[in-house]
C-alpha atoms as a PDB file:
ATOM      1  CA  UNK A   1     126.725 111.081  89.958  1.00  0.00           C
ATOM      2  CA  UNK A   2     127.739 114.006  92.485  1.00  0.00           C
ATOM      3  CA  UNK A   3     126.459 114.299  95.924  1.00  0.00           C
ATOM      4  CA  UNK A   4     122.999 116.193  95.404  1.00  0.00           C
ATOM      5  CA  UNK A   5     121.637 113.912  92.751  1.00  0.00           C
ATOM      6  CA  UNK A   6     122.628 110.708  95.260  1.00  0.00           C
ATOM      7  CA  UNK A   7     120.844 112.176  98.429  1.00  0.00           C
ATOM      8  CA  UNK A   8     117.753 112.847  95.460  1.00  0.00           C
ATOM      9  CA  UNK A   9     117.713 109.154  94.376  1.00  0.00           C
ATOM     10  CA  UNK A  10     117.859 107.645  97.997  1.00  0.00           C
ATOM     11  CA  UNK A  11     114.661 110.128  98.769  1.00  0.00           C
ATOM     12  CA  UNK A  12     112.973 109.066  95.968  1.00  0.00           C
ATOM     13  CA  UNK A  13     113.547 105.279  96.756  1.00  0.00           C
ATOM     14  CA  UNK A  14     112.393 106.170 100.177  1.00  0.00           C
ATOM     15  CA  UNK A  15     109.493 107.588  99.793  1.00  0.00           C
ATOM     16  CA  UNK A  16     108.171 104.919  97.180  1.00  0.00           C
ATOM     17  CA  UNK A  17     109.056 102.243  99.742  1.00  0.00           C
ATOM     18  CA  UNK A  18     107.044 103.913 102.301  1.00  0.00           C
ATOM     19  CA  UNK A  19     104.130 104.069  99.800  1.00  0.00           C
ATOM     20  CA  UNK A  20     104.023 100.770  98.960  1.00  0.00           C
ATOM     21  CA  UNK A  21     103.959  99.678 103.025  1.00  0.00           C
ATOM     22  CA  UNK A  22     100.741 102.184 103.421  1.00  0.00           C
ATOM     23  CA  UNK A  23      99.342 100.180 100.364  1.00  0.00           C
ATOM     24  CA  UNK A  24     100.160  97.373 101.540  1.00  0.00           C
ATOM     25  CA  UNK A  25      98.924  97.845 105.417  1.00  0.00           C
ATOM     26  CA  UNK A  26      95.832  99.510 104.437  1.00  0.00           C
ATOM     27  CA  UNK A  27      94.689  97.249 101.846  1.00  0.00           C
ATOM     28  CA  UNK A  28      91.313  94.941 103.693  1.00  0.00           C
ATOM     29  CA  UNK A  29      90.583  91.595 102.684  1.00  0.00           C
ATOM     30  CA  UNK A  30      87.065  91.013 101.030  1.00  0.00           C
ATOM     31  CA  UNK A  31      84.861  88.648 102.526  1.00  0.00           C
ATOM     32  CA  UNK A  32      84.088  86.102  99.685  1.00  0.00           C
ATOM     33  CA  UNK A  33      80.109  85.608  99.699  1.00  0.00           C
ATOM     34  CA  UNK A  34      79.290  88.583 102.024  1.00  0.00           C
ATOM     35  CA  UNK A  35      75.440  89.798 101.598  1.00  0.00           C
ATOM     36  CA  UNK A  36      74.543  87.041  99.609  1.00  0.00           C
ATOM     37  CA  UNK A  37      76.860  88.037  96.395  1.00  0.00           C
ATOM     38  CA  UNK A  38      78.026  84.666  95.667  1.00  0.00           C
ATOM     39  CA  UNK A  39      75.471  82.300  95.204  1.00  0.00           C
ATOM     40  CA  UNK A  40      72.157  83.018  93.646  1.00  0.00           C
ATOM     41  CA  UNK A  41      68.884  82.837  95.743  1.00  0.00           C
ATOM     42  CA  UNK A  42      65.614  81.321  94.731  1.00  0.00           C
ATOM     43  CA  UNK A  43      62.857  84.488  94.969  1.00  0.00           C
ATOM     44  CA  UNK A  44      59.434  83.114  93.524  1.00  0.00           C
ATOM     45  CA  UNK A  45      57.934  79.405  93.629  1.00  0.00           C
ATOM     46  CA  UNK A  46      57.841  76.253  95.754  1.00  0.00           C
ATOM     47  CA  UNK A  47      62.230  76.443  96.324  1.00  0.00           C
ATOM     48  CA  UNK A  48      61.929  80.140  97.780  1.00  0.00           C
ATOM     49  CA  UNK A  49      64.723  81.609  99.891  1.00  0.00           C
ATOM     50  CA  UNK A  50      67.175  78.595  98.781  1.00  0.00           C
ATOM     51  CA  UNK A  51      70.678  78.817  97.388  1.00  0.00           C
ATOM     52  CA  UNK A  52      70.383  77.468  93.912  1.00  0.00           C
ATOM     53  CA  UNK A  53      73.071  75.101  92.930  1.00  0.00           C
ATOM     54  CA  UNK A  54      74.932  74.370  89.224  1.00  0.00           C
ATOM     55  CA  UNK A  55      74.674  70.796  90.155  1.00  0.00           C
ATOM     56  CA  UNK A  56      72.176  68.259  89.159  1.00  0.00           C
END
């Protein structure tokens, strides 16, 4: 491996490290539930605007 190919690789490895950081940094967290996407709410009948629940 002679000098040119060297200073190529450690570029290389440089640049995908720095691309991975900006992933990494930029990524935002999801609110779990947000807008009412995680439970299902009762629309019609005498339960209306309730969460329904699996349990019973």
């Amino acid at each position: 491996m002679n000098k040119f190919e060297f200073k190529n690789l450690v570029k290389g490895l440089k640049n995908s490290l720095k691309e991975k950081t900006f992933f990494k940094d930029l990524r935002k967290e999801v609110e779990t539930g947000a807008n009412g996407t995680q439970d299902y709410v009762v629309k019609k009948g005498v339960n209306k605007d309730t969460v329904a629940t699996t349990r019973q």
